[in-house]
C-alpha atoms as a PDB file:
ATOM      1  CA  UNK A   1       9.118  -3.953   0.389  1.00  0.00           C
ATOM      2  CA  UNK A   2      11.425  -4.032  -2.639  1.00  0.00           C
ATOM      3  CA  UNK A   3      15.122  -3.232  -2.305  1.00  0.00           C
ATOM      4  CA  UNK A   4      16.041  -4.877   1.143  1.00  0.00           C
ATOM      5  CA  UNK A   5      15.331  -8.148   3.592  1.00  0.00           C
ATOM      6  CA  UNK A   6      12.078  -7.996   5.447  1.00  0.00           C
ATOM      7  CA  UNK A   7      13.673  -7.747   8.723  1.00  0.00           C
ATOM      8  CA  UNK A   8      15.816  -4.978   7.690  1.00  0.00           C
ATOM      9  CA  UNK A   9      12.910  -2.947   6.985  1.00  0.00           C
ATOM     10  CA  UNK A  10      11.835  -2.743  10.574  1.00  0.00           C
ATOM     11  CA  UNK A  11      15.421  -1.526  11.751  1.00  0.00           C
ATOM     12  CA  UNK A  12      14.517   1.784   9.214  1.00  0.00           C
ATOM     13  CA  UNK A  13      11.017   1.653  10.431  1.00  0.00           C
ATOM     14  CA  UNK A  14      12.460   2.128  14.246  1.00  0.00           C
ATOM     15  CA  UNK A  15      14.315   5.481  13.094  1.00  0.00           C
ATOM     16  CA  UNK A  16      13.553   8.830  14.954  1.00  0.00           C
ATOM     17  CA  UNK A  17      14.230  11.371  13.101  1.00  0.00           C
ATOM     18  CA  UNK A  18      13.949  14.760  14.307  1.00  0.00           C
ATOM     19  CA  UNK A  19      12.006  15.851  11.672  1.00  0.00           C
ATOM     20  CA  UNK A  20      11.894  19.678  10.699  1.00  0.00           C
ATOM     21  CA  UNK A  21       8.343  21.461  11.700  1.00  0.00           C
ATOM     22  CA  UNK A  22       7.548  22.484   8.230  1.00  0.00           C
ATOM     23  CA  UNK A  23       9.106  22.039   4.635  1.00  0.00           C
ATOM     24  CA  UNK A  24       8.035  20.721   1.060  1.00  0.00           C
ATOM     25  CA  UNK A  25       9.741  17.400   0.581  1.00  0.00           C
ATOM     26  CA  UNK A  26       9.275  14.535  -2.125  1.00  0.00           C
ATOM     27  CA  UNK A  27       8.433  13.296  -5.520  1.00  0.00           C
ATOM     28  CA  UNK A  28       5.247  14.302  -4.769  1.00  0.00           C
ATOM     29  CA  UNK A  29       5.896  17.635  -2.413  1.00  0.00           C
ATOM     30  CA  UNK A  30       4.379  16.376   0.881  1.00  0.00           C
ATOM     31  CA  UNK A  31       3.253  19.329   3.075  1.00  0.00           C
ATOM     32  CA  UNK A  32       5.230  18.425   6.291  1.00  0.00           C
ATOM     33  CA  UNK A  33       3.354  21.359   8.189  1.00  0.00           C
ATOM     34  CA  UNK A  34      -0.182  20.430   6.274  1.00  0.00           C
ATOM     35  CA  UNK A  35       0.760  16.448   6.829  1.00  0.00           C
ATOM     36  CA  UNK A  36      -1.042  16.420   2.824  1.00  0.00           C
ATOM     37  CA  UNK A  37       0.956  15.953  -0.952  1.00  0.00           C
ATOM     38  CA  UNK A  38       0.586  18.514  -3.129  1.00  0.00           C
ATOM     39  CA  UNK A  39      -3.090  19.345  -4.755  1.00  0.00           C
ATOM     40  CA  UNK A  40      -6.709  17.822  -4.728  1.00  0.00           C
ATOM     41  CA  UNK A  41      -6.747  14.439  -3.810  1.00  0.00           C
ATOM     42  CA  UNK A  42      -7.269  13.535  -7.963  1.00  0.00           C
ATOM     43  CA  UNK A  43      -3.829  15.932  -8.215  1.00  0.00           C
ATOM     44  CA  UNK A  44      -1.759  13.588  -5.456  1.00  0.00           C
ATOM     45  CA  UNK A  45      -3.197  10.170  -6.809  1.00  0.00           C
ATOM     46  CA  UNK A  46      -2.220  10.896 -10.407  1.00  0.00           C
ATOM     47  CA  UNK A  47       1.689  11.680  -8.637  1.00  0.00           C
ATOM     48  CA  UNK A  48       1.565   8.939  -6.304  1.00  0.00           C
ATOM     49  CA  UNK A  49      -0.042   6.166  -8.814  1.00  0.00           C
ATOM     50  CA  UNK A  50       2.266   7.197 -11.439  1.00  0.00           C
ATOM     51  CA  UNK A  51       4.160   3.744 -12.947  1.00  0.00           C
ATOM     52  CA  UNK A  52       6.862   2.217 -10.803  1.00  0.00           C
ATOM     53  CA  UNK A  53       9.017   0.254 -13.443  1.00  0.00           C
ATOM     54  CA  UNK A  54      12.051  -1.788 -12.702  1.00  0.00           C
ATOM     55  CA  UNK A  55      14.647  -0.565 -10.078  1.00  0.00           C
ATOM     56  CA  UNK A  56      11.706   1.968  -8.752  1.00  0.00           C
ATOM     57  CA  UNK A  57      12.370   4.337 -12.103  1.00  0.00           C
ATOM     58  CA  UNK A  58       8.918   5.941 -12.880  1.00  0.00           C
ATOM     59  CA  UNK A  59       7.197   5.869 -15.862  1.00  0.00           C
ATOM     60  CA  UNK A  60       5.351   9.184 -17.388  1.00  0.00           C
ATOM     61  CA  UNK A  61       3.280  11.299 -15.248  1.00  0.00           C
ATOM     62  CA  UNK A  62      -0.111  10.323 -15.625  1.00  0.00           C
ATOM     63  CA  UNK A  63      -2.462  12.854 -18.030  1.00  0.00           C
ATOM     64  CA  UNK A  64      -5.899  11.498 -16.234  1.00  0.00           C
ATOM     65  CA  UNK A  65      -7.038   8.771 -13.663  1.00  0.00           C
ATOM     66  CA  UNK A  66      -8.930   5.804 -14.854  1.00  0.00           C
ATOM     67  CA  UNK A  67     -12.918   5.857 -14.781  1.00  0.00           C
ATOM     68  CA  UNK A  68     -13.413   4.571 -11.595  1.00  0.00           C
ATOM     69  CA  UNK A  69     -10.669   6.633  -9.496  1.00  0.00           C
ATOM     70  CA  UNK A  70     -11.733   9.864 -11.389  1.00  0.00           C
ATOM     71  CA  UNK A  71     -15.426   9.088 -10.013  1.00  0.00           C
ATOM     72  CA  UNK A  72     -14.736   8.978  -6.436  1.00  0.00           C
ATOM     73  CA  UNK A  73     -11.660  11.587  -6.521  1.00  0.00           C
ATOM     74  CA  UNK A  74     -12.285  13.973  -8.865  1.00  0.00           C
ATOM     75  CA  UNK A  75     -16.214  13.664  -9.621  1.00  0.00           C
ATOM     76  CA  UNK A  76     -16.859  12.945  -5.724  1.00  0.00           C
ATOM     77  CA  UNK A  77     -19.183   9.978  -6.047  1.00  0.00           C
ATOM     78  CA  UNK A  78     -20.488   8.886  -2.296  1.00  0.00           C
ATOM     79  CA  UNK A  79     -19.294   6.069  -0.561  1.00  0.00           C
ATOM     80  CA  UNK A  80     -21.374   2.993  -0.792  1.00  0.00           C
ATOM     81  CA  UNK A  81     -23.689   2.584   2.077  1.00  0.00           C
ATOM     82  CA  UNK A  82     -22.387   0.798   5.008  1.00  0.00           C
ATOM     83  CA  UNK A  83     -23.888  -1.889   5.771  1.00  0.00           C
ATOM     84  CA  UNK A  84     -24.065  -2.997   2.212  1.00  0.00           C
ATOM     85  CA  UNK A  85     -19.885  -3.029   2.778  1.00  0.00           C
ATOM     86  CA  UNK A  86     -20.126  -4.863   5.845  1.00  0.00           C
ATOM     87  CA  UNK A  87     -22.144  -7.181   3.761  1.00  0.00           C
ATOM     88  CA  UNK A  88     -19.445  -7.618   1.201  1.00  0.00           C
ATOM     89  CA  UNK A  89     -17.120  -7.838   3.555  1.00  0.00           C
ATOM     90  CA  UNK A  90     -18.589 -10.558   5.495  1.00  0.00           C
ATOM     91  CA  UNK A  91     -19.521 -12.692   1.994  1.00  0.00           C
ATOM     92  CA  UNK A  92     -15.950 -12.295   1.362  1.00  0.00           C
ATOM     93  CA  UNK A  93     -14.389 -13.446   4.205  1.00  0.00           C
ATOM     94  CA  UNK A  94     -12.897 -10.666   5.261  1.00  0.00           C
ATOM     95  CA  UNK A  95     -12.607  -9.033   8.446  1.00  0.00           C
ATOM     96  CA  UNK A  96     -10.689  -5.794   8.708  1.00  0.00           C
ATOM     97  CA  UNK A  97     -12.001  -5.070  12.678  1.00  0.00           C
ATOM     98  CA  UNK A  98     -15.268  -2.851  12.043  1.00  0.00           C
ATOM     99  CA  UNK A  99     -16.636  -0.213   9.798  1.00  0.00           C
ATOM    100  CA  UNK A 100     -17.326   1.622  13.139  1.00  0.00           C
ATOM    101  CA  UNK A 101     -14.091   1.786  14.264  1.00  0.00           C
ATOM    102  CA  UNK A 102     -11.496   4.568  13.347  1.00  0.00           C
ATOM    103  CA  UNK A 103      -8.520   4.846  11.460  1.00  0.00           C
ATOM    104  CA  UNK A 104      -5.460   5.508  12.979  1.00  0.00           C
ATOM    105  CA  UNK A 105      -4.427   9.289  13.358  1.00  0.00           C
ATOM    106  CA  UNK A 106      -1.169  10.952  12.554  1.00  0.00           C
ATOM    107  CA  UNK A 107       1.052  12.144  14.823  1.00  0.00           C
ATOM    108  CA  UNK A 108       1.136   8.988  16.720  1.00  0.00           C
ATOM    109  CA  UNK A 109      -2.641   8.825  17.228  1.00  0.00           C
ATOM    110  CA  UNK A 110      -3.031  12.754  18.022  1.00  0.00           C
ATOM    111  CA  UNK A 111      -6.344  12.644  18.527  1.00  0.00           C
ATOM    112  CA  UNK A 112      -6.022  15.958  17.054  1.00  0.00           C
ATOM    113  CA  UNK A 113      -4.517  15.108  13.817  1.00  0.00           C
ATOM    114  CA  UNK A 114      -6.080  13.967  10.505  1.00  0.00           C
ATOM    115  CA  UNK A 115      -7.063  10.397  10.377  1.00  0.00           C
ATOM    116  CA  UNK A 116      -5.280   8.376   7.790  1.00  0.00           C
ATOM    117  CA  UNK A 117      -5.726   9.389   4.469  1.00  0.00           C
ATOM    118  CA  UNK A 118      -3.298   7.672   2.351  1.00  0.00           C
ATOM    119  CA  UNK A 119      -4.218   4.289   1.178  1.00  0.00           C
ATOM    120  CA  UNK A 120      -0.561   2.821   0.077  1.00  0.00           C
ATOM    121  CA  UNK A 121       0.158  -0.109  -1.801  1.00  0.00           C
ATOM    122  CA  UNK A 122       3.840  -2.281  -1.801  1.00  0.00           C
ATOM    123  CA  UNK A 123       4.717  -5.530  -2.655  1.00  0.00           C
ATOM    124  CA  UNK A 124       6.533  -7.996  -0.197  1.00  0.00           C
ATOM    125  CA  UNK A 125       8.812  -8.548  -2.593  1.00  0.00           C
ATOM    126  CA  UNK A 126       9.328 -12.292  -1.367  1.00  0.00           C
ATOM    127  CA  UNK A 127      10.005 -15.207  -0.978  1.00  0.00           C
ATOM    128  CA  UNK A 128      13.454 -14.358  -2.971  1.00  0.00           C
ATOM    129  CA  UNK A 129      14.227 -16.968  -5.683  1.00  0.00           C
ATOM    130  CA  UNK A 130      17.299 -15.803  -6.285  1.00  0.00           C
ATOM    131  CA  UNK A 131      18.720 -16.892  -9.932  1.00  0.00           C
ATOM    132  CA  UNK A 132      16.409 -20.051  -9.888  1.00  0.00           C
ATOM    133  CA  UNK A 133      13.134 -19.223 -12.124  1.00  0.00           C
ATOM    134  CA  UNK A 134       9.727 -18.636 -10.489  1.00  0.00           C
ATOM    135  CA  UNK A 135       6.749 -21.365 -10.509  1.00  0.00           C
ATOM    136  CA  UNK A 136       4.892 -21.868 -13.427  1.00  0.00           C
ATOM    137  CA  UNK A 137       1.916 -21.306 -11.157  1.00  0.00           C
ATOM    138  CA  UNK A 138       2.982 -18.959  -9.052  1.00  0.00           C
ATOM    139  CA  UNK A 139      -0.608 -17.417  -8.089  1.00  0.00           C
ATOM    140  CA  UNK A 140      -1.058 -20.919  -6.504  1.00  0.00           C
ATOM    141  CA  UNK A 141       2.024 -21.187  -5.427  1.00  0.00           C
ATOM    142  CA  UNK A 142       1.930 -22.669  -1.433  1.00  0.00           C
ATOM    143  CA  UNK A 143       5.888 -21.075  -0.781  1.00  0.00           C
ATOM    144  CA  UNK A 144       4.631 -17.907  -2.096  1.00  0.00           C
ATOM    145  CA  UNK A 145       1.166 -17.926  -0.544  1.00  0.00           C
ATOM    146  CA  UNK A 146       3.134 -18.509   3.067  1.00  0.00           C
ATOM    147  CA  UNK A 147       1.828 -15.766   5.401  1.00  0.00           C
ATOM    148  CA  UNK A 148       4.590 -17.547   7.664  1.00  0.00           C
ATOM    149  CA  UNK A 149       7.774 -15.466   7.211  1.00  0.00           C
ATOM    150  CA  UNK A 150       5.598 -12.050   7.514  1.00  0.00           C
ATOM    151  CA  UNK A 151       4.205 -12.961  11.070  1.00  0.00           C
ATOM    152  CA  UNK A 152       7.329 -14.568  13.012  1.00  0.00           C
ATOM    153  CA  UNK A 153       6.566 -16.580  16.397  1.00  0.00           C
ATOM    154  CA  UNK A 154       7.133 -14.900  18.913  1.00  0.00           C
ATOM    155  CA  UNK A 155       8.462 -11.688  17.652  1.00  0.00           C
ATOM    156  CA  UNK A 156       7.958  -7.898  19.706  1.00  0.00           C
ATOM    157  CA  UNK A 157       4.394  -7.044  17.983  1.00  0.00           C
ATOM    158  CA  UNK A 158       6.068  -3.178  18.557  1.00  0.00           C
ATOM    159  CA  UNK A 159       8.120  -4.031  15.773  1.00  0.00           C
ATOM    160  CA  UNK A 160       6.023  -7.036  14.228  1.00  0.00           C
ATOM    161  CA  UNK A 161       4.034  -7.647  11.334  1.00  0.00           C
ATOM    162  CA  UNK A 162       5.391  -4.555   9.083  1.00  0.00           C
ATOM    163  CA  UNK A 163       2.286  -3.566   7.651  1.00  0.00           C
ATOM    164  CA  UNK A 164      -1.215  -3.222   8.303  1.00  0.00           C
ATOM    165  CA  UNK A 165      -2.803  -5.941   5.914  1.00  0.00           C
ATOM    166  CA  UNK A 166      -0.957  -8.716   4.063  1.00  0.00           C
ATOM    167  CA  UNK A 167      -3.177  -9.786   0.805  1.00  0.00           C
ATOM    168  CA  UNK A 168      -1.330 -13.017  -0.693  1.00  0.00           C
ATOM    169  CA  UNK A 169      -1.801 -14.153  -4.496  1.00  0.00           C
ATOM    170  CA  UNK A 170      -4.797 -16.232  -3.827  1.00  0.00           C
ATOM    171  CA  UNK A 171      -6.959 -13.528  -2.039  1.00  0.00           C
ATOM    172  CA  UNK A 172      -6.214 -14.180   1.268  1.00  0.00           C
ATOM    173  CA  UNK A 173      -6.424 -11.226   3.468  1.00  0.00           C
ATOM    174  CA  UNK A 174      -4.556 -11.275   6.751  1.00  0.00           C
ATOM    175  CA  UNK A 175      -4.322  -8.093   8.822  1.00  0.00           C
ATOM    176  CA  UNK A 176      -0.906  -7.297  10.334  1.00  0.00           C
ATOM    177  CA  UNK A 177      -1.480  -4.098  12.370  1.00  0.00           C
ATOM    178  CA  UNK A 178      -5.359  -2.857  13.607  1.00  0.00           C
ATOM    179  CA  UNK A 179      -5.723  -0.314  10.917  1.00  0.00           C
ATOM    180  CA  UNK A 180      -6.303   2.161  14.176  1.00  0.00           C
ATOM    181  CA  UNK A 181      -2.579   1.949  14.613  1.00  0.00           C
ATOM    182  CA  UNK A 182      -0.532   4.472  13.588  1.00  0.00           C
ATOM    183  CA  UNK A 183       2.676   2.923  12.074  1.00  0.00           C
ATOM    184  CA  UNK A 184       5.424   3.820   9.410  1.00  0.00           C
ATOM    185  CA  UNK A 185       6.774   1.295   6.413  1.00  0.00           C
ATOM    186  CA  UNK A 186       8.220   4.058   3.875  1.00  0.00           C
ATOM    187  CA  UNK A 187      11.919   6.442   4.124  1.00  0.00           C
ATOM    188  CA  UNK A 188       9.466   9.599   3.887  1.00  0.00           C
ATOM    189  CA  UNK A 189       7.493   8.561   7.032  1.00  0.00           C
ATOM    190  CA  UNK A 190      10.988   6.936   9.078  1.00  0.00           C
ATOM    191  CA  UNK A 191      13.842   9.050   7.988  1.00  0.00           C
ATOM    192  CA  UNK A 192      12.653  12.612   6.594  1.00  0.00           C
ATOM    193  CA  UNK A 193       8.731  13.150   8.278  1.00  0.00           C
ATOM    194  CA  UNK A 194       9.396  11.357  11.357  1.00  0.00           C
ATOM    195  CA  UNK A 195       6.676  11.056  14.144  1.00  0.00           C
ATOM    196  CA  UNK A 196       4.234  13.967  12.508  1.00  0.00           C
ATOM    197  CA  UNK A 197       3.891  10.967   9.737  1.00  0.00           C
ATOM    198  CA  UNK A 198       3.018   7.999  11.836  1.00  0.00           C
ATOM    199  CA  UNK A 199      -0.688   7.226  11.391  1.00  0.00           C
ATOM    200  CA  UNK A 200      -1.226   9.284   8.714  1.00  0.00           C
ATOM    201  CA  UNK A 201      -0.640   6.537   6.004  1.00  0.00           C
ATOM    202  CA  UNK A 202      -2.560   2.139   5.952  1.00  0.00           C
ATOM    203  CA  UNK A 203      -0.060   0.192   4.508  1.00  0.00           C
ATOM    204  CA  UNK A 204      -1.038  -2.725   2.195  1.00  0.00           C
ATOM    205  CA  UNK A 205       1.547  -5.482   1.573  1.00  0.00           C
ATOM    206  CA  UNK A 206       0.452  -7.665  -2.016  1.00  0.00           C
ATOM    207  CA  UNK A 207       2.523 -11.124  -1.835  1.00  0.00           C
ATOM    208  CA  UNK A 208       4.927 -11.421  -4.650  1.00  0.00           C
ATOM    209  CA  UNK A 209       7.929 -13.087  -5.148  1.00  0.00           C
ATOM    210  CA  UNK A 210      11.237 -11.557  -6.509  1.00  0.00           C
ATOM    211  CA  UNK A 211      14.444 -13.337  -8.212  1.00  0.00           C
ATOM    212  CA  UNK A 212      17.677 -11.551  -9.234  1.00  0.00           C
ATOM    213  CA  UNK A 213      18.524 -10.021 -12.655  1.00  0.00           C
ATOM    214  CA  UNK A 214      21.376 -11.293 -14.269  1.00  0.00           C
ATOM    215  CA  UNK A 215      22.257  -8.112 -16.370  1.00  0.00           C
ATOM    216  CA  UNK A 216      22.723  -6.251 -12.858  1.00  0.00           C
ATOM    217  CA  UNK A 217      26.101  -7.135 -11.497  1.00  0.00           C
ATOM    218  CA  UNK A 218      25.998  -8.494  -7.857  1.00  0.00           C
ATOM    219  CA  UNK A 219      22.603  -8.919  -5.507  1.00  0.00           C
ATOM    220  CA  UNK A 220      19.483  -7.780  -6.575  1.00  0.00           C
ATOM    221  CA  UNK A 221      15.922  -8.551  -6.471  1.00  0.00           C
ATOM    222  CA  UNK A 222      14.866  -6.524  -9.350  1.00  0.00           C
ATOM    223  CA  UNK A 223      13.315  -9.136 -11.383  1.00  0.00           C
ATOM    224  CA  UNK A 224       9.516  -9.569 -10.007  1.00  0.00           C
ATOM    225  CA  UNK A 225       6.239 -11.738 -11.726  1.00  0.00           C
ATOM    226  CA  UNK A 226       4.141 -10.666 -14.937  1.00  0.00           C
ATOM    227  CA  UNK A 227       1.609 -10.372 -14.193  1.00  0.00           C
ATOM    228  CA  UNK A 228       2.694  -8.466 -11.255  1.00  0.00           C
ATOM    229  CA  UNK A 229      -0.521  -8.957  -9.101  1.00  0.00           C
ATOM    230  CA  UNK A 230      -2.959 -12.108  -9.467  1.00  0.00           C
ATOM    231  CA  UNK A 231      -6.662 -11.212 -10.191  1.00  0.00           C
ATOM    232  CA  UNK A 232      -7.791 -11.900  -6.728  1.00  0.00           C
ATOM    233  CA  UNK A 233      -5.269  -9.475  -5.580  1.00  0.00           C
ATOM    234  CA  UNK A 234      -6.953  -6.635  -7.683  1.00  0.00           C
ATOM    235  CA  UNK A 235     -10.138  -7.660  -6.426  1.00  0.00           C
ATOM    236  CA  UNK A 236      -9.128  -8.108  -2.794  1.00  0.00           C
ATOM    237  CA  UNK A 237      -7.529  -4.373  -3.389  1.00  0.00           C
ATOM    238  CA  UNK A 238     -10.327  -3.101  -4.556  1.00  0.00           C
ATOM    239  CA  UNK A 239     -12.460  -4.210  -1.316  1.00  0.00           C
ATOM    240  CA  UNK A 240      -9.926  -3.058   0.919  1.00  0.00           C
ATOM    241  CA  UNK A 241      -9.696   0.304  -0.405  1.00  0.00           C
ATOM    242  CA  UNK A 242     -13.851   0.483  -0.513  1.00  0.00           C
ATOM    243  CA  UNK A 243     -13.538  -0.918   2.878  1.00  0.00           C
ATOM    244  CA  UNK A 244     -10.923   1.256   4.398  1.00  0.00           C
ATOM    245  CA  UNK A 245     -12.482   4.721   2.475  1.00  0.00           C
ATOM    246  CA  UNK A 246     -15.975   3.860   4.954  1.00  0.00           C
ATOM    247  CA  UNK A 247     -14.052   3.861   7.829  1.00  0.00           C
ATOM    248  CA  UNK A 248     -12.472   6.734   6.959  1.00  0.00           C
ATOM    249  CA  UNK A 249     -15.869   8.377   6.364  1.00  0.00           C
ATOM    250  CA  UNK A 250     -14.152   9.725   2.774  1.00  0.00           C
ATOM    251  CA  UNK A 251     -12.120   7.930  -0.323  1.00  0.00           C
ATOM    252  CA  UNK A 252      -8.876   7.346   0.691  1.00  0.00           C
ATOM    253  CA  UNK A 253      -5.572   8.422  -1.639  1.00  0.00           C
ATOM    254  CA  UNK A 254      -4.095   5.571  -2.874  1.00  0.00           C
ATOM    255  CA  UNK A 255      -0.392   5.673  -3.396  1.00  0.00           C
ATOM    256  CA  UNK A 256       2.928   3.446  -4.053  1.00  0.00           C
ATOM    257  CA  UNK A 257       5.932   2.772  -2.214  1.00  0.00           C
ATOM    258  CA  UNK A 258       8.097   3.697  -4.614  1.00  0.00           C
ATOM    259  CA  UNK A 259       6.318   6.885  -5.521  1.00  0.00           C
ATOM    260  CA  UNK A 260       5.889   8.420  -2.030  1.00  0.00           C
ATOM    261  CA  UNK A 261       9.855   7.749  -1.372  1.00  0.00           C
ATOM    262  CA  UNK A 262      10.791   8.789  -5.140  1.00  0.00           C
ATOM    263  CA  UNK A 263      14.304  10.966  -4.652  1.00  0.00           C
ATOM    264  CA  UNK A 264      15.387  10.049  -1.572  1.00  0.00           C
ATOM    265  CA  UNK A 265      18.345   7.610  -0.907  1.00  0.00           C
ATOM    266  CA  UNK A 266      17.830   4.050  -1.106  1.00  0.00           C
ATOM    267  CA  UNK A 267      14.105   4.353  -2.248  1.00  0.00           C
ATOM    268  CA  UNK A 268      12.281   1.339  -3.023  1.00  0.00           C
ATOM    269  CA  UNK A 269      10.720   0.135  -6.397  1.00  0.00           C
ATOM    270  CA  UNK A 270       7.700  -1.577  -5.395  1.00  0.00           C
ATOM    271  CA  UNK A 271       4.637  -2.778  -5.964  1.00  0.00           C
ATOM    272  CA  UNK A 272       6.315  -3.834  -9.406  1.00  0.00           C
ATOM    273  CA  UNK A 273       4.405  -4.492 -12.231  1.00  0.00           C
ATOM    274  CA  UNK A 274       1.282  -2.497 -10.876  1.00  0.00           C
ATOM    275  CA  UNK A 275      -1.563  -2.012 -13.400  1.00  0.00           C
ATOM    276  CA  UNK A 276      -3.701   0.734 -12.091  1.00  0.00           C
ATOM    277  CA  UNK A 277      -6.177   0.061 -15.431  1.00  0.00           C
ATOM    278  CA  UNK A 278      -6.417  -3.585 -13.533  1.00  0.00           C
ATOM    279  CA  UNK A 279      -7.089  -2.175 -10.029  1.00  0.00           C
ATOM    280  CA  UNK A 280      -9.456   0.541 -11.565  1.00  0.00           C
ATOM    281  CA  UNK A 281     -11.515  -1.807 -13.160  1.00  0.00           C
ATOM    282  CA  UNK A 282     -11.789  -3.884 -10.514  1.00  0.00           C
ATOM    283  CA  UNK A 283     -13.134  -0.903  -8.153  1.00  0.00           C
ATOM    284  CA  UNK A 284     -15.493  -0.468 -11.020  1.00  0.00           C
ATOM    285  CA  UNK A 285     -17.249  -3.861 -10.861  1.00  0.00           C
ATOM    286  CA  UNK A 286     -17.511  -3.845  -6.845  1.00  0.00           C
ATOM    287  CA  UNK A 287     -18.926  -0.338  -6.639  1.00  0.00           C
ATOM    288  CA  UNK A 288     -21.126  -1.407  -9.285  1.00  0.00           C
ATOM    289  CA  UNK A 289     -22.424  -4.552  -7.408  1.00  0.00           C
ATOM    290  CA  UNK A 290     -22.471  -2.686  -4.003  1.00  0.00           C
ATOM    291  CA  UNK A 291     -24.959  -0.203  -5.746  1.00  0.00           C
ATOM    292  CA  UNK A 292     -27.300  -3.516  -7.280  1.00  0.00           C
ATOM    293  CA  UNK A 293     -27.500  -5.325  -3.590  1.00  0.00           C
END
């Protein structure tokens, strides 16, 4: 949630809009009537997964998707069985409520309206380290690994955690919001969309830590880890969006903060230092051991 404090995000994620009933708006041209981006799901994953680089400026469109994505999206390989997924998810210690259970729906849980079919991936841009340098082992890192400042004590659970699952730089997943909850954490859903978008999009916040540039005059957090993402965060990422996909009962689009609020005021620039090649290849080697079990 690059761009702004944590806590100011859920002001924006209170906004009403009155949204308008139909209308092509976006980097990607999201379908406000058909609650869908523009083209097959391969078309919208190659817009939404397109590079975020610093300050949110995208890189070049992308020509293809990577091996794995292309399989499921574009050469419609089946989801894995599941109860082999259960399995993983079990081994892995991670529970994510039930295979069985449903996504959340949009229009605030119409049960009329698509499920959730947008898989979307941000960064939590903190803890903020402001002009001091980050750890020299910050994948291990027990400030940066704090689920703490993401789940306050005591705080309305209306408004509290922001996201559905929060996956920190050792692997740890921690779910935020039941993934049958229909919530909002971009400016498309909150301030253009408005209520048609909530529940349509599972929002994935990957722990990493942000400091300020010093050849941007006054605050910024623009300055975020290389590697952006820790292994066990690809990994993790990979499960989740095997693991979300079955409960779907189809593979899920995945997308990017920055991408899906591209163009509009105050858009954010996270997850920074992405590598889809890294989360592609680590879909690759669980699909492939879900398939040997």
């Amino acid at each position: 949630m690059a761009g702004l404090l944590l806590f100011a995000a859920v002001a924006q994620a209170l906004a009403q809009p009155a949204a308008p009933a139909t209308g092509i708006v976006g980097h990607c041209r999201f379908d406000i009537e058909q609650l869908s981006f523009a083209g097959s799901p391969a078309d919208q994953a190659r817009c939404l997964m397109e590079p975020v680089g610093k300050r949110g400026k995208l890189g070049p469109p992308l020509k293809r998707l990577p091996t794995g994505l292309s399989r499921v999206l574009e050469r419609g390989e089946p989801l894995p069985p599941r109860d082999k997924v259960a399995a993983l998810l079990v081994a892995e210690g991670i529970d994510i409520g039930g295979l069985d259970e449903p996504l959340s729906r949009a229009r605030d849980g119409d049960s009329a309206a698509p499920l959730a079919r947008y898989f979307v991936i941000h960064d939590t841009s903190t803890p903020y380290y402001q002009d001091q340098p980050f750890p020299a082992d910050v994948d291990n890192d027990a400030r940066v690994n704090d689920f703490a400042p993401y789940f306050p004590v005591g705080a309305d659970p209306e408004r509290f955690p922001v996201a559905h699952v929060f996956l920190n730089r050792l692997g740890v997943v921690r779910i935020g919001q039941p993934l049958s909850r229909p919530w909002r954490a971009t400016k498309l859903e909150t301030r253009v969309i408005g209520l048609p978008a909530k529940g349509l999009f599972l929002h994935i916040e990957t722990v990493a830590p942000r400091r300020r540039d010093p050849a941007i005059e006054g605050w910024n957090d623009a300055i975020a880890p290389r590697p952006g993402f820790s292994a066990r965060q690809y990994d993790r990422l990979a499960i989740l969006y095997i693991a979300a996909s079955v409960r779907a009962g189809t593979w899920m689009i995945p997308a990017q903060h920055a991408t899906i609020d591209q163009g509009l005021p105050q858009a954010h620039d996270d997850p920074q230092n992405f590598t889809l090649k890294q989360f592609d290849r680590a879909l690759r080697k669980r699909l492939a051991a879900l398939k040997r079990r």
